[in-house]
C-alpha atoms as a PDB file:
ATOM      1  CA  UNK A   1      33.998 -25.664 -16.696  1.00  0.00           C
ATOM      2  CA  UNK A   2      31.121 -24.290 -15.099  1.00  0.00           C
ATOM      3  CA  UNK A   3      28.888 -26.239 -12.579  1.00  0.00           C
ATOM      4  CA  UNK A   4      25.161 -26.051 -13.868  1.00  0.00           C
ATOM      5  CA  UNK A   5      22.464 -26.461 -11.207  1.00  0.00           C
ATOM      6  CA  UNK A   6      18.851 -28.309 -11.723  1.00  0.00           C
ATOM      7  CA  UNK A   7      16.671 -25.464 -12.402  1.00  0.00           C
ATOM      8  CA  UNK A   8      13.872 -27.118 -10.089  1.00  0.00           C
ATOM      9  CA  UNK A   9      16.073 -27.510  -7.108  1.00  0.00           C
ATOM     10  CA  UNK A  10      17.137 -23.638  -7.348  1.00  0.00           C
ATOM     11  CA  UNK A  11      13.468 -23.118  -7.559  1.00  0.00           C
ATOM     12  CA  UNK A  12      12.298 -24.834  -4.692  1.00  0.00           C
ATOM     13  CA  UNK A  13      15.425 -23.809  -2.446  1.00  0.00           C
ATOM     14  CA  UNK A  14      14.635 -20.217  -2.858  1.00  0.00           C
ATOM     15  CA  UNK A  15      10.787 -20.287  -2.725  1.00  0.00           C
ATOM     16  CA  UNK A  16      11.190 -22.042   0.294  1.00  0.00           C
ATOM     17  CA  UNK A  17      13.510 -19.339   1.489  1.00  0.00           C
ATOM     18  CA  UNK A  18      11.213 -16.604   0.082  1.00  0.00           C
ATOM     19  CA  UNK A  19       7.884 -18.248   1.324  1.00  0.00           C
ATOM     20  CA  UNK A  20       9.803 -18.471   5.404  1.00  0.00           C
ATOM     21  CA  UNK A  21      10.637 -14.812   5.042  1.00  0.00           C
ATOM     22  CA  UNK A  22       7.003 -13.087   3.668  1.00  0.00           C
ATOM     23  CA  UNK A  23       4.806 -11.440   5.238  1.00  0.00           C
ATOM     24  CA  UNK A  24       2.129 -13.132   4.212  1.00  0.00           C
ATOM     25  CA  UNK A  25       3.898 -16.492   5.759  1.00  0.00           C
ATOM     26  CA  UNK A  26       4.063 -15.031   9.087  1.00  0.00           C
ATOM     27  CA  UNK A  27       0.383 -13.983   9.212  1.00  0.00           C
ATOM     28  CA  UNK A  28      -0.614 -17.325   8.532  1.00  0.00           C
ATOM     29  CA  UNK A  29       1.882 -19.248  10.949  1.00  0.00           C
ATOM     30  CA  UNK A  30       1.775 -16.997  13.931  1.00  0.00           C
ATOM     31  CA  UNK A  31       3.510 -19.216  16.275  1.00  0.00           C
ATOM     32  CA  UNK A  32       6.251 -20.351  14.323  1.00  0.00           C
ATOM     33  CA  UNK A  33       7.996 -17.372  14.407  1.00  0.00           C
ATOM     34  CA  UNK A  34      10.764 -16.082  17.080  1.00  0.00           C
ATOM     35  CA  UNK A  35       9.437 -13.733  19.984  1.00  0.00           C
ATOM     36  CA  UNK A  36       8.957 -10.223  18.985  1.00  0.00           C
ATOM     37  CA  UNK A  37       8.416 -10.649  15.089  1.00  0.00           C
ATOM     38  CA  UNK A  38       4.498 -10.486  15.457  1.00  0.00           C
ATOM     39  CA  UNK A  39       4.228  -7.038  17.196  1.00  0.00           C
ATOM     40  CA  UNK A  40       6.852  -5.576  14.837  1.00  0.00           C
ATOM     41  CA  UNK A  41       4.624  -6.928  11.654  1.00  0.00           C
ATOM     42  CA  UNK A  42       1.376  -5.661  13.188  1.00  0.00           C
ATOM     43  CA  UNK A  43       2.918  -1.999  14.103  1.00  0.00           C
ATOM     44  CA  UNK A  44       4.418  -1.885  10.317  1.00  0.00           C
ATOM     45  CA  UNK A  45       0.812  -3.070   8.932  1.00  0.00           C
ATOM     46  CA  UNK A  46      -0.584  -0.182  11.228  1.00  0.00           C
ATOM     47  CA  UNK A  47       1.644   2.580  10.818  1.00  0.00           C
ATOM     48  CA  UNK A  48       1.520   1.578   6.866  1.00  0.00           C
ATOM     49  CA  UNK A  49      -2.705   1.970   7.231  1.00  0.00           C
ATOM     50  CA  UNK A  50      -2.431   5.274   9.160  1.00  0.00           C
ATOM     51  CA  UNK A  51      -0.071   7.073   6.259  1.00  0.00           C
ATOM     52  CA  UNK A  52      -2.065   5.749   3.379  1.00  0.00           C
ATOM     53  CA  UNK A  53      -5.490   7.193   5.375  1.00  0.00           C
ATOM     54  CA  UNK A  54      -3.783  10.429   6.044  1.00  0.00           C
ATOM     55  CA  UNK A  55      -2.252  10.772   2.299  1.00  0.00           C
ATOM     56  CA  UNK A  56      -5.975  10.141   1.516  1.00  0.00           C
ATOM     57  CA  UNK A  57      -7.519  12.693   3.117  1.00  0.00           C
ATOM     58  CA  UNK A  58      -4.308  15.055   2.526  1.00  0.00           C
ATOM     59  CA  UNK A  59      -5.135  13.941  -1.371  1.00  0.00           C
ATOM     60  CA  UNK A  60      -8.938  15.174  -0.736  1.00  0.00           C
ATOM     61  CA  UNK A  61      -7.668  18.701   0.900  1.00  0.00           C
ATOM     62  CA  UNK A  62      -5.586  19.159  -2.523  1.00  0.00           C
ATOM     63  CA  UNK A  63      -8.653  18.493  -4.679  1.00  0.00           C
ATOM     64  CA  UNK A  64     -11.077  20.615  -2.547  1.00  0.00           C
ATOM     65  CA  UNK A  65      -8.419  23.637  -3.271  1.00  0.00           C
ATOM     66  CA  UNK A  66      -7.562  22.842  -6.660  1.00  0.00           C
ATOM     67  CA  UNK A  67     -11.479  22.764  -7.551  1.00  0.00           C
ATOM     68  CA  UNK A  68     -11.845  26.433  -5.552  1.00  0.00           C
ATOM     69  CA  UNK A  69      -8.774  28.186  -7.245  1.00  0.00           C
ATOM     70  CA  UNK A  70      -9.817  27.139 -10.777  1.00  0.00           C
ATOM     71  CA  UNK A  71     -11.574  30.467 -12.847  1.00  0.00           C
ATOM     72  CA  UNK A  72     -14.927  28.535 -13.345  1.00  0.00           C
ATOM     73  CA  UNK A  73     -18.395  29.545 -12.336  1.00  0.00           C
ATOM     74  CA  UNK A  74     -20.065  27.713  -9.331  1.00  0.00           C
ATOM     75  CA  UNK A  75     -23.185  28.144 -11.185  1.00  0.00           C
ATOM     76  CA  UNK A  76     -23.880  28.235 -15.572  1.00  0.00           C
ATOM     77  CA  UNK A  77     -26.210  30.616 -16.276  1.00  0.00           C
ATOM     78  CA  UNK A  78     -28.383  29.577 -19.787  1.00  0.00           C
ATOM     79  CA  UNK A  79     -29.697  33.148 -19.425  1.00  0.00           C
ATOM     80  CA  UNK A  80     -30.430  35.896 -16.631  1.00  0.00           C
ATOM     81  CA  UNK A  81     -34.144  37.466 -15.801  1.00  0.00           C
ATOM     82  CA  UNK A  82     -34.305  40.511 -14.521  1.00  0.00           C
ATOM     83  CA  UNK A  83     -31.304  42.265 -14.395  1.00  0.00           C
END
């Protein structure tokens, strides 16, 4: 015999579980959390923003050399005077 649970107590026991633990819950209720959890969120958040920039601009770098290597012409000629 197995022991079946009300789906909307699982629900809310876990959302309520989820909701404590997200980030998103501990930007909002800054002072409800235990000493030290604030700076740790804040230095993930930045080191998070300062790898995403630098993949950016190490994603620009790639590009720039990609377009220089490539076999085209800079310039298409429709036709040349005076050579």
């Amino acid at each position: 015999c197995h022991l079946v649970r009300p789906q909307s107590q699982w629900t809310s026991a876990h959302f309520l579980k989820i909701r404590k633990f997200g980030t998103g819950s501990k930007l909002l209720n800054w002072d409800s959390f235990s000493l030290g959890t604030a700076p740790v969120v804040v230095g993930l958040f930045f080191i998070g923003s300062v790898q995403l920039f630098f993949i950016g601009v190490l994603g620009e770098y790639i590009g720039a050399i990609h377009t220089k290597v490539t076999k085209r012409p800079l310039v298409v000629e429709r036709e040349r005077l005076n050579f």
